[in-house]
PDB file of N, CA and C in Angstrom:
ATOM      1  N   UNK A   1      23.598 110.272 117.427  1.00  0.00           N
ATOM      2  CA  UNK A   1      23.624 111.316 116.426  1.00  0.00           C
ATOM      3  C   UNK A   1      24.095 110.692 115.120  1.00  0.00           C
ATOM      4  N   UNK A   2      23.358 111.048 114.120  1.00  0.00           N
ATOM      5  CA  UNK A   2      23.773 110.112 112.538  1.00  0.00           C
ATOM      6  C   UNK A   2      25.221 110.872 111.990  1.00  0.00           C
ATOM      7  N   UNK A   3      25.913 110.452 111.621  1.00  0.00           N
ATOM      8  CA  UNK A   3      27.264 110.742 110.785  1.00  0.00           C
ATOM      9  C   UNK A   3      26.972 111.767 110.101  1.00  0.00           C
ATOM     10  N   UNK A   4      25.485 111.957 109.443  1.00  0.00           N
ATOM     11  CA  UNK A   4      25.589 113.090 108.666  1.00  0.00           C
ATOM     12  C   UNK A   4      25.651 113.930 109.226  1.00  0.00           C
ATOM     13  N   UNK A   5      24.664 114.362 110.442  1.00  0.00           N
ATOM     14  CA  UNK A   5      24.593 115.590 111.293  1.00  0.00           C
ATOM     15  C   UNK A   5      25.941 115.677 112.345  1.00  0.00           C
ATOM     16  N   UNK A   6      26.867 114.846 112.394  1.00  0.00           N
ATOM     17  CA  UNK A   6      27.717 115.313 112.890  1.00  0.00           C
ATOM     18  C   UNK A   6      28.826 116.130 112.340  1.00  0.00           C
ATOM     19  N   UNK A   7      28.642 117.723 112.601  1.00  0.00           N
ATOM     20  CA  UNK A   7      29.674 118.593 112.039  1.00  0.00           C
ATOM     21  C   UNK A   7      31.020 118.434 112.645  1.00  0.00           C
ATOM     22  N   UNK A   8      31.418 119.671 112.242  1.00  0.00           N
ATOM     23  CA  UNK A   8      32.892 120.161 112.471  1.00  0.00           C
ATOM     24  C   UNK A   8      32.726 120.782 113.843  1.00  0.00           C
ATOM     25  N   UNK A   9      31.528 121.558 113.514  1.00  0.00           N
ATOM     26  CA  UNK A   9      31.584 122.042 114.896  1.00  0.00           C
ATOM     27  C   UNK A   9      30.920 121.484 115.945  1.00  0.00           C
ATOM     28  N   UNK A  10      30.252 120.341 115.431  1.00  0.00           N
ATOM     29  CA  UNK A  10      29.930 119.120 116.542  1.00  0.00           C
ATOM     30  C   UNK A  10      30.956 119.009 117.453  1.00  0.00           C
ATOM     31  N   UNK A  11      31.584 118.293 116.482  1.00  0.00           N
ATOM     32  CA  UNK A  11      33.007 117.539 116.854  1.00  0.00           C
ATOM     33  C   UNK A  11      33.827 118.533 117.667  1.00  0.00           C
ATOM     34  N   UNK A  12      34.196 120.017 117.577  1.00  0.00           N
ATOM     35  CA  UNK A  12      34.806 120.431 118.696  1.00  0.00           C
ATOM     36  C   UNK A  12      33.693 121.234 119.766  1.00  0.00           C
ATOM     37  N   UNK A  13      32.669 121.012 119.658  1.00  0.00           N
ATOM     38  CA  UNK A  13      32.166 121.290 120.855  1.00  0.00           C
ATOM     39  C   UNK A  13      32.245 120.356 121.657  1.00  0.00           C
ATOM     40  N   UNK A  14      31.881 119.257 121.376  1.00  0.00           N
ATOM     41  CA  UNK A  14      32.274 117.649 122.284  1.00  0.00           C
ATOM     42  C   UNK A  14      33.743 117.950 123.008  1.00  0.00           C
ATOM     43  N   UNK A  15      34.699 117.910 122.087  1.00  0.00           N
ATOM     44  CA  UNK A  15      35.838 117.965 122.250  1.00  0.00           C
ATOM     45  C   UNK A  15      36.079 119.284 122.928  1.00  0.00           C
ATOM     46  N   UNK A  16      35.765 120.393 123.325  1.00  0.00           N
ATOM     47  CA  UNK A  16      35.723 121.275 124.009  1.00  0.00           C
ATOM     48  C   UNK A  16      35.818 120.782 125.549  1.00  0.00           C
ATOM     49  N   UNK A  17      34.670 119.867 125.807  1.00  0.00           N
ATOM     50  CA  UNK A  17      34.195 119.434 126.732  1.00  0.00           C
ATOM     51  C   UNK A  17      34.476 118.142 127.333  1.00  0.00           C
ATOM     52  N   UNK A  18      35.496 118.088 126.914  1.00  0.00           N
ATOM     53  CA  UNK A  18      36.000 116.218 126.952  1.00  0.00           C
ATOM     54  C   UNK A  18      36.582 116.556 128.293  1.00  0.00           C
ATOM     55  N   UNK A  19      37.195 117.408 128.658  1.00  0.00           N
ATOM     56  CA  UNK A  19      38.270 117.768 129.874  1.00  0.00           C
ATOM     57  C   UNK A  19      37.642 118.143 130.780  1.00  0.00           C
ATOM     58  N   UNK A  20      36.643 119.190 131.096  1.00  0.00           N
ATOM     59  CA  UNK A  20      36.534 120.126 131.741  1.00  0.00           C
ATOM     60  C   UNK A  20      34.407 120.798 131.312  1.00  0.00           C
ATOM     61  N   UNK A  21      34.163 121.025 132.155  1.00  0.00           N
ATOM     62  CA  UNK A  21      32.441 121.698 131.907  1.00  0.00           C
ATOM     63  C   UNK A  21      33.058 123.235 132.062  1.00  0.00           C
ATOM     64  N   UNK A  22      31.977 123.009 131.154  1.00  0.00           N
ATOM     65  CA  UNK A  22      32.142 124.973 130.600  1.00  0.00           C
ATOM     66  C   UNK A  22      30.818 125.318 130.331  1.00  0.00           C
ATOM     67  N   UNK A  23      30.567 126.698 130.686  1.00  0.00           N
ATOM     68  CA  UNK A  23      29.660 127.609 130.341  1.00  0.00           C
ATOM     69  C   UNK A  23      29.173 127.875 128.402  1.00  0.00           C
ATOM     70  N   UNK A  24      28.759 128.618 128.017  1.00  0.00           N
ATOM     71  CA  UNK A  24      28.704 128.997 126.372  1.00  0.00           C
ATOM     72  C   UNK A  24      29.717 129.334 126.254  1.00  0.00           C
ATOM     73  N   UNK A  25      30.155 130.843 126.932  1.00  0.00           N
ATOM     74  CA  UNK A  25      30.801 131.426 126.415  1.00  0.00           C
ATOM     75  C   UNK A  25      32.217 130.756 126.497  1.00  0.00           C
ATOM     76  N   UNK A  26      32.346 129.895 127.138  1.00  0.00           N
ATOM     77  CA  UNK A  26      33.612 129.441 127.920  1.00  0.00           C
ATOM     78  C   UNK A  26      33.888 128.342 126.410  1.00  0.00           C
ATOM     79  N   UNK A  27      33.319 127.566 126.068  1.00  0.00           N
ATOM     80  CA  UNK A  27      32.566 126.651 124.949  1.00  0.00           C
ATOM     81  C   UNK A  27      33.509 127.653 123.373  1.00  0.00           C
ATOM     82  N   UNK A  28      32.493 129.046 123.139  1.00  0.00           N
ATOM     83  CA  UNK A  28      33.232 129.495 121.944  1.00  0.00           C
ATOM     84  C   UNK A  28      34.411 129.739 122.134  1.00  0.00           C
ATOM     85  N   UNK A  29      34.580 129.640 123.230  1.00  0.00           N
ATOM     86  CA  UNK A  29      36.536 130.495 122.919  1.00  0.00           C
ATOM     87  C   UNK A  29      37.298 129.496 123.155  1.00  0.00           C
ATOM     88  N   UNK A  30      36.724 128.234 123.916  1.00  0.00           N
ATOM     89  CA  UNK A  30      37.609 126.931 123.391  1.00  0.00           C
ATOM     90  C   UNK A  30      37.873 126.207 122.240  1.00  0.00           C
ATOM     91  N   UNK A  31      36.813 126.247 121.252  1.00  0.00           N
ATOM     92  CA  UNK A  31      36.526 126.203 120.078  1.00  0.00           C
ATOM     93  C   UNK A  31      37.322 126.694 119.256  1.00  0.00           C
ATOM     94  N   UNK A  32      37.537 128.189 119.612  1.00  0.00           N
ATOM     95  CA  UNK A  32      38.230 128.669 118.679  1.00  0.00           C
ATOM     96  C   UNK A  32      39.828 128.227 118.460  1.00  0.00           C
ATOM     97  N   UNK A  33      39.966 128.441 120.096  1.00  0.00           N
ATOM     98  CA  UNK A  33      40.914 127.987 120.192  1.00  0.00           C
ATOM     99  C   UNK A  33      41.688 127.001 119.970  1.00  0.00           C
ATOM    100  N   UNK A  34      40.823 125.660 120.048  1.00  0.00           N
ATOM    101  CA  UNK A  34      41.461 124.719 119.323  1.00  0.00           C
ATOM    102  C   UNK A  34      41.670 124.507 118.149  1.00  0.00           C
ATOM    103  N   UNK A  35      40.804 125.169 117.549  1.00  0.00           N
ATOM    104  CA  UNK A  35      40.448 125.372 115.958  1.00  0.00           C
ATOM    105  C   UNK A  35      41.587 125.902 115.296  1.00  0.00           C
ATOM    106  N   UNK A  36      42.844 126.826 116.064  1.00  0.00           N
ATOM    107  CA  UNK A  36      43.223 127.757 115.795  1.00  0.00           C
ATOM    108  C   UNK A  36      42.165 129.003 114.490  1.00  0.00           C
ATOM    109  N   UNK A  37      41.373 129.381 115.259  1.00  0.00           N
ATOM    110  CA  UNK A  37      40.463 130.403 115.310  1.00  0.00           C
ATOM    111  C   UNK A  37      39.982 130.197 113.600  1.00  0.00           C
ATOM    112  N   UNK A  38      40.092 128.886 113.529  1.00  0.00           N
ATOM    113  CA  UNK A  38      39.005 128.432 111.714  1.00  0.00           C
ATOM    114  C   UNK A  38      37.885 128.054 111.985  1.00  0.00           C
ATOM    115  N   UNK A  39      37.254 127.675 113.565  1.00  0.00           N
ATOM    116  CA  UNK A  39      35.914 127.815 113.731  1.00  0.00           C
ATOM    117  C   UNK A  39      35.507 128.640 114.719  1.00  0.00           C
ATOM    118  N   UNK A  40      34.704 129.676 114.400  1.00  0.00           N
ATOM    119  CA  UNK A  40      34.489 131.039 115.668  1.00  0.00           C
ATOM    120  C   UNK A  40      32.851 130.585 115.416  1.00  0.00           C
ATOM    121  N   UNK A  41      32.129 130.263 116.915  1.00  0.00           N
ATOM    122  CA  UNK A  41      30.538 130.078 116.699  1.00  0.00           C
ATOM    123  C   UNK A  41      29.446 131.322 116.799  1.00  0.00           C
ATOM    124  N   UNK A  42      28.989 131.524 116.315  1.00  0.00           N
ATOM    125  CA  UNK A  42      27.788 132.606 116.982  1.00  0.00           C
ATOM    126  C   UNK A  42      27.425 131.845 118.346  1.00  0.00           C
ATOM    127  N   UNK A  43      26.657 132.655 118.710  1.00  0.00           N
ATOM    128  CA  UNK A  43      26.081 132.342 120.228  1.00  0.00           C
ATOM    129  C   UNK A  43      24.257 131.143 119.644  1.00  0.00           C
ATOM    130  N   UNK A  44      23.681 132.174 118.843  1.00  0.00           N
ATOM    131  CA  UNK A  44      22.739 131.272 117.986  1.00  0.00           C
ATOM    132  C   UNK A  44      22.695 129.994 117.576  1.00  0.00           C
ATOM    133  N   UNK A  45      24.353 129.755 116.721  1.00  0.00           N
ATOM    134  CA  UNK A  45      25.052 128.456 116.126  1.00  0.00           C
ATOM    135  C   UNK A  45      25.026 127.908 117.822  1.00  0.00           C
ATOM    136  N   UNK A  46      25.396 127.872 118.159  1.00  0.00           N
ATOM    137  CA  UNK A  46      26.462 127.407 119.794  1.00  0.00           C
ATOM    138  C   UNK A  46      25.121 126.439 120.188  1.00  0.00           C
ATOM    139  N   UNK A  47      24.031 127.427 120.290  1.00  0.00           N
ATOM    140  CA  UNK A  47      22.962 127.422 121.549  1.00  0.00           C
ATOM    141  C   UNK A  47      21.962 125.818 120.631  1.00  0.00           C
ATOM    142  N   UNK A  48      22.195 126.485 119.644  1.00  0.00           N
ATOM    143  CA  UNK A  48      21.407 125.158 118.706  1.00  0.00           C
ATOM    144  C   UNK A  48      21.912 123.853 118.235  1.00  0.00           C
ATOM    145  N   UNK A  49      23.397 124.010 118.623  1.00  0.00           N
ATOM    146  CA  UNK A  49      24.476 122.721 118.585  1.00  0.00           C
ATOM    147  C   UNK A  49      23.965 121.752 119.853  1.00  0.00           C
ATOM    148  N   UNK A  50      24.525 122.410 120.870  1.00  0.00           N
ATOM    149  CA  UNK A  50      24.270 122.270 122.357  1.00  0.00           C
ATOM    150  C   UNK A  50      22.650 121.670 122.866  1.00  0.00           C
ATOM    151  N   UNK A  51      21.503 122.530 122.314  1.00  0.00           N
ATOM    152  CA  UNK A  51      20.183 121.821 122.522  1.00  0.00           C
ATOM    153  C   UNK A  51      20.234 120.331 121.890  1.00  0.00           C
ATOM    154  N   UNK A  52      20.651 120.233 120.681  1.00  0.00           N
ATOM    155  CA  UNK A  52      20.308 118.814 119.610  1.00  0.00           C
ATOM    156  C   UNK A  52      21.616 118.113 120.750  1.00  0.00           C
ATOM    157  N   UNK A  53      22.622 118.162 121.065  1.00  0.00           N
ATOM    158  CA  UNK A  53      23.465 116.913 121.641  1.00  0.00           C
ATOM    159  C   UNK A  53      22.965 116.969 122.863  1.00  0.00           C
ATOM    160  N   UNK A  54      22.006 117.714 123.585  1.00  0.00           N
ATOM    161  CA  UNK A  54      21.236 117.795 125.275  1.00  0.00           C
ATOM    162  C   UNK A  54      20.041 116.235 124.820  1.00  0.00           C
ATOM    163  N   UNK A  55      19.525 116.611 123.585  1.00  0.00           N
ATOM    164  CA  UNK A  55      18.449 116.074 122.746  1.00  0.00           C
ATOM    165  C   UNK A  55      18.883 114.142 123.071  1.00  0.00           C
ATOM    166  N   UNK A  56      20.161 114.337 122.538  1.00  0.00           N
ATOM    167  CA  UNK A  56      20.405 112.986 121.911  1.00  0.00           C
ATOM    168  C   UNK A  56      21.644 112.411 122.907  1.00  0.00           C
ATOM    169  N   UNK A  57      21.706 112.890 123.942  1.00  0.00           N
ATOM    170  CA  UNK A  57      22.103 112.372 125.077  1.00  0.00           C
ATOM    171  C   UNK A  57      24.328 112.420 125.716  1.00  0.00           C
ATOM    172  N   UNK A  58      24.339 113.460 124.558  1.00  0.00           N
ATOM    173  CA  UNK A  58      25.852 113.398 124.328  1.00  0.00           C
ATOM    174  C   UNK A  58      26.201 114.211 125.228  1.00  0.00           C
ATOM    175  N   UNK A  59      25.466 115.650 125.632  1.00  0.00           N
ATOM    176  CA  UNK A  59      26.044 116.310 126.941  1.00  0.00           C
ATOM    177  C   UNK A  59      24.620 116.395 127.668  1.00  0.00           C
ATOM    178  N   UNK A  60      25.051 116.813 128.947  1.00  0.00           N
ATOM    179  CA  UNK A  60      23.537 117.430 129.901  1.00  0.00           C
ATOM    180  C   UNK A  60      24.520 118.915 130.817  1.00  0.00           C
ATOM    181  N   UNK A  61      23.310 119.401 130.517  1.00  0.00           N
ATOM    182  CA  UNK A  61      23.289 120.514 131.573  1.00  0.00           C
ATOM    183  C   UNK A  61      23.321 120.519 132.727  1.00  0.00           C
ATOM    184  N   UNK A  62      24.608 120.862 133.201  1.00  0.00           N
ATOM    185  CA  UNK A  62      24.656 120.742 135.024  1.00  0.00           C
ATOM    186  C   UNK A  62      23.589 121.269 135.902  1.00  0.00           C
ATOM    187  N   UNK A  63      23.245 120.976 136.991  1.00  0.00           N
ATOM    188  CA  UNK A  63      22.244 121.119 137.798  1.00  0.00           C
ATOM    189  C   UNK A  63      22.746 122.067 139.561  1.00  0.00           C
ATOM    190  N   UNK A  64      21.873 122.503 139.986  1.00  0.00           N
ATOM    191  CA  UNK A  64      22.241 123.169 141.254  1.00  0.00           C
ATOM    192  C   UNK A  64      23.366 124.504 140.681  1.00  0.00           C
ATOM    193  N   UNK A  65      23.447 124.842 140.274  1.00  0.00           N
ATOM    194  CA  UNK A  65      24.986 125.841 139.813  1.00  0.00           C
ATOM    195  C   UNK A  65      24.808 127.030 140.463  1.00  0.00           C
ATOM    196  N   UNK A  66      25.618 127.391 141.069  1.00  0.00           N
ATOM    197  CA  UNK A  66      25.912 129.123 141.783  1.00  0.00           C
ATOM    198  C   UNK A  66      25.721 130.178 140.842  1.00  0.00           C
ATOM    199  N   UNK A  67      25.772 130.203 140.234  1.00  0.00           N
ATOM    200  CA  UNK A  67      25.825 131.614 138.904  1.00  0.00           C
ATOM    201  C   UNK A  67      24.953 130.836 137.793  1.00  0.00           C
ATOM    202  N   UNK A  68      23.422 131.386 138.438  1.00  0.00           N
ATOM    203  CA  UNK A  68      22.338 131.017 137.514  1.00  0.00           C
ATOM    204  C   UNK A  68      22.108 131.486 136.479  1.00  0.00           C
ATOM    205  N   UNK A  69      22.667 132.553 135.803  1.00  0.00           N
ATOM    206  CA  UNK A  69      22.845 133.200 134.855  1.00  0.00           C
ATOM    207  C   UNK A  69      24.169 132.418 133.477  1.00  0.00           C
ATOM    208  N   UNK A  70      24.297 131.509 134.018  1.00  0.00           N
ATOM    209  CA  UNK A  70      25.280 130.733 133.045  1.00  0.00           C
ATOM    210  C   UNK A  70      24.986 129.595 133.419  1.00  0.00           C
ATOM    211  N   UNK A  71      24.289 128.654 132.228  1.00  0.00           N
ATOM    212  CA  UNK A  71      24.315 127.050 132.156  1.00  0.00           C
ATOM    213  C   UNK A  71      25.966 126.536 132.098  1.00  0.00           C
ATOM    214  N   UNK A  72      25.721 125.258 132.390  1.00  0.00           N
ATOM    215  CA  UNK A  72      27.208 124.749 132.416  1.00  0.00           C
ATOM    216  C   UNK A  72      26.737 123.310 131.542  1.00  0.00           C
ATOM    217  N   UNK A  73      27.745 123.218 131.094  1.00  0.00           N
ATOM    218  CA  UNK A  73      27.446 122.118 130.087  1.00  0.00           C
ATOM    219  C   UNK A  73      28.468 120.693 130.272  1.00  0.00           C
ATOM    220  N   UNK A  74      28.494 119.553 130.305  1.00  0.00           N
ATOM    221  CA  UNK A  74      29.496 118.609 131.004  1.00  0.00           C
ATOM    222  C   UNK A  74      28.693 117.133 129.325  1.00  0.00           C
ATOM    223  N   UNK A  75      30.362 116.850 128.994  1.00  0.00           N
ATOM    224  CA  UNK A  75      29.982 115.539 127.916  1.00  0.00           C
ATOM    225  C   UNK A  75      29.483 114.632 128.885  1.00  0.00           C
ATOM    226  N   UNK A  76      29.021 113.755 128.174  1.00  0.00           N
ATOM    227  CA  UNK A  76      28.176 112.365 129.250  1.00  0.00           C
ATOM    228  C   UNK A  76      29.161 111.108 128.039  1.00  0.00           C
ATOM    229  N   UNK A  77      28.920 110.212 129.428  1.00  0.00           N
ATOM    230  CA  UNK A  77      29.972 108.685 128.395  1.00  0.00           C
ATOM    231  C   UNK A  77      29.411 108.850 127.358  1.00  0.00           C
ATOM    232  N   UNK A  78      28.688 108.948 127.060  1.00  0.00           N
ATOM    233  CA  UNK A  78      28.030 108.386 125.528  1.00  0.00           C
ATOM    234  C   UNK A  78      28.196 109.578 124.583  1.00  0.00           C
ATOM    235  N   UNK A  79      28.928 110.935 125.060  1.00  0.00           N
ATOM    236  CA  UNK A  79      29.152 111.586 124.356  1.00  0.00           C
ATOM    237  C   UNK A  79      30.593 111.603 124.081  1.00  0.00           C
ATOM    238  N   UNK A  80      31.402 110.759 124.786  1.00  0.00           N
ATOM    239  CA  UNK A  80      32.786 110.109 124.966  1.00  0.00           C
ATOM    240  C   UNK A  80      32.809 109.620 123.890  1.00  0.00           C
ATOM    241  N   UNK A  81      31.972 108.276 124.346  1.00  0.00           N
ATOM    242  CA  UNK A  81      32.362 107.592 123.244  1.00  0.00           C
ATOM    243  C   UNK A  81      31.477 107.895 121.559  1.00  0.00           C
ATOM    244  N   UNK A  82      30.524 108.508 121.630  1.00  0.00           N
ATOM    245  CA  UNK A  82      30.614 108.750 119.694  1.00  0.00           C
ATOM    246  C   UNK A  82      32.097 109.655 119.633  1.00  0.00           C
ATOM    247  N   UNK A  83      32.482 110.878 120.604  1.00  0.00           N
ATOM    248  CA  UNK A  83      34.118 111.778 120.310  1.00  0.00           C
ATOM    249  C   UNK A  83      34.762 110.756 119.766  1.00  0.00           C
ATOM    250  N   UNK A  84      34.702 109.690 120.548  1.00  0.00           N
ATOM    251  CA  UNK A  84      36.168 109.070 120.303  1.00  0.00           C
ATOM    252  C   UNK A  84      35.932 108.238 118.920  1.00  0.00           C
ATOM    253  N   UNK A  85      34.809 107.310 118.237  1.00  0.00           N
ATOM    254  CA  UNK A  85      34.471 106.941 116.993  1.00  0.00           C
ATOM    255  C   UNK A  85      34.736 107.903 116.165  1.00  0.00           C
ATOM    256  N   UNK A  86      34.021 109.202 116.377  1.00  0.00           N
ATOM    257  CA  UNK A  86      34.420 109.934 115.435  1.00  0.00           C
ATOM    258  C   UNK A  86      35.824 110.308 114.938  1.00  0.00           C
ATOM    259  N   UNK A  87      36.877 110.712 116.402  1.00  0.00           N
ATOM    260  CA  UNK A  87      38.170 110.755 116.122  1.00  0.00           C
ATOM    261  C   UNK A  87      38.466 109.375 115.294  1.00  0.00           C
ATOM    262  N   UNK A  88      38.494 108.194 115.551  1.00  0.00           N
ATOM    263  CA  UNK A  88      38.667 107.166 114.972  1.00  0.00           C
ATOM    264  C   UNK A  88      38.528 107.209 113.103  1.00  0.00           C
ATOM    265  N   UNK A  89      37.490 107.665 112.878  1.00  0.00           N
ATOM    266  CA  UNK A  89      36.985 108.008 111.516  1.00  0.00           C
ATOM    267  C   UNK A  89      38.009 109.204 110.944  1.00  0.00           C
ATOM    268  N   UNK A  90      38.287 109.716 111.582  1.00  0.00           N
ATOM    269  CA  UNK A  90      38.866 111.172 110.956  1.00  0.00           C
ATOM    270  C   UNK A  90      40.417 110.727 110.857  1.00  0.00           C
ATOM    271  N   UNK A  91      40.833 109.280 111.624  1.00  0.00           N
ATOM    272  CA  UNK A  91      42.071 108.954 111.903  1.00  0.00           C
ATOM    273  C   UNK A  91      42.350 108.340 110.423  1.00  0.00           C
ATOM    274  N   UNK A  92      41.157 107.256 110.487  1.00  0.00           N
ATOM    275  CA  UNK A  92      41.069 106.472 108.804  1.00  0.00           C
ATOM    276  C   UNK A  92      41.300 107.297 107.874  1.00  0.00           C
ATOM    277  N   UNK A  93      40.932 108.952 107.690  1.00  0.00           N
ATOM    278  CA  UNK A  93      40.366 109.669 106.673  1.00  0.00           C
ATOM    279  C   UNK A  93      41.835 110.161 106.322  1.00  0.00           C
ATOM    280  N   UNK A  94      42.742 109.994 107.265  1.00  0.00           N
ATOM    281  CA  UNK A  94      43.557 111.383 107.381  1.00  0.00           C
ATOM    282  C   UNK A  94      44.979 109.921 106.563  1.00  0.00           C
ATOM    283  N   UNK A  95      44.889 108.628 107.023  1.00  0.00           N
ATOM    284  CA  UNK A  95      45.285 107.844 106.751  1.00  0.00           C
ATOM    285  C   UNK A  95      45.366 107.631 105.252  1.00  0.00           C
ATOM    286  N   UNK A  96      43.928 107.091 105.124  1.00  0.00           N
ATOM    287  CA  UNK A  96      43.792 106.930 103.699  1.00  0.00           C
ATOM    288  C   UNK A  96      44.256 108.296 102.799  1.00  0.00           C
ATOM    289  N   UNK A  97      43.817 109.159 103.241  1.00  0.00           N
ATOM    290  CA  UNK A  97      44.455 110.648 102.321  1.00  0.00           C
ATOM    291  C   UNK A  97      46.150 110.263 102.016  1.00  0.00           C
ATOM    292  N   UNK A  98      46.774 109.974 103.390  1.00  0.00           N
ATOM    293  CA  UNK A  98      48.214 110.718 103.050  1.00  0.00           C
ATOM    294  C   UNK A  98      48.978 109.226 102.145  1.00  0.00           C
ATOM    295  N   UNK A  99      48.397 107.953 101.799  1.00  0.00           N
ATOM    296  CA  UNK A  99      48.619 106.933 101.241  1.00  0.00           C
ATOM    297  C   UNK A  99      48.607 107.437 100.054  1.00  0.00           C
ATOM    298  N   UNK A 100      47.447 108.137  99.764  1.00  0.00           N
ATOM    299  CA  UNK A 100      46.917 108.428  98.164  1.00  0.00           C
ATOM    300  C   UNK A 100      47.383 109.360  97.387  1.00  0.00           C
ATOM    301  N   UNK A 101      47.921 110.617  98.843  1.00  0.00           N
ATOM    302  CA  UNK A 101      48.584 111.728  98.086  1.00  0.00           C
ATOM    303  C   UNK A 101      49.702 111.684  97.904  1.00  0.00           C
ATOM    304  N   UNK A 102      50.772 110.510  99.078  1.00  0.00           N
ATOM    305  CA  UNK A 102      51.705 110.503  99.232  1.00  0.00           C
ATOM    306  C   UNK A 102      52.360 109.662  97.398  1.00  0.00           C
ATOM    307  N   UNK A 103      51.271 108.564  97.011  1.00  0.00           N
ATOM    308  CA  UNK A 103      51.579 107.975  95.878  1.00  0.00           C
ATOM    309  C   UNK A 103      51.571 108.847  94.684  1.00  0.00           C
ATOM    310  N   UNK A 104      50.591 109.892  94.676  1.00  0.00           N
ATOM    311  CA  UNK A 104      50.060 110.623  93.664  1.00  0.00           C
ATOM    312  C   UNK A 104      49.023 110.214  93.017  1.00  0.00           C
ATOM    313  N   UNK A 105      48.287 108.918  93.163  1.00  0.00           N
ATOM    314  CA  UNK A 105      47.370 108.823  92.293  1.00  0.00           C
ATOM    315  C   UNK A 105      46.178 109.845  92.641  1.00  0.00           C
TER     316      UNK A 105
END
């Protein structure tokens, strides 16, 4: 997935899913939750996040599931590891910020 297209709400849907496979709905309210409720998804937003990282190999849709009426969604390594680059990037960002603000320039 290119840097540009990786959102905010990329980034905690991955991170939603780093622990544990979850359903959609299971997905927005982790989201929010981690977000402390500054990112709430539509189901629309959610469903079209979720297809493009199915796309590009970062999660897959569980298979065989008892309650066919709810996909389950599980990160794959490779959706590990862009999470964790990305955290990495946001580590630099948050770095370089508090150098710059901390000086005042």
């Amino acid at each position: 997935m290119k840097a540009s297209t990786f959102t905010e709400q990329t980034y905690f849907i991955l991170l939603s899913l780093a622990a544990e496979s979850l359903h959609g709905y299971g997905i927005i309210k982790k989201v929010e939750g981690l977000s402390n409720g500054q990112i709430v998804l539509a189901a629309g937003t959610l469903y079209g996040v979720l297809e493009n990282l199915k796309k590009t190999g970062l999660i897959k849709q569980l298979e065989n599931q008892e309650d066919t009426r709810r996909k389950m969604y599980r990160i794959t390594d490779l959706g590990k590891q862009t999470l964790l680059k990305e955290y990495a990037k946001l580590q630099q960002r948050c770095l370089i910020s508090k150098q710059i603000l901390e000086k005042g320039e």
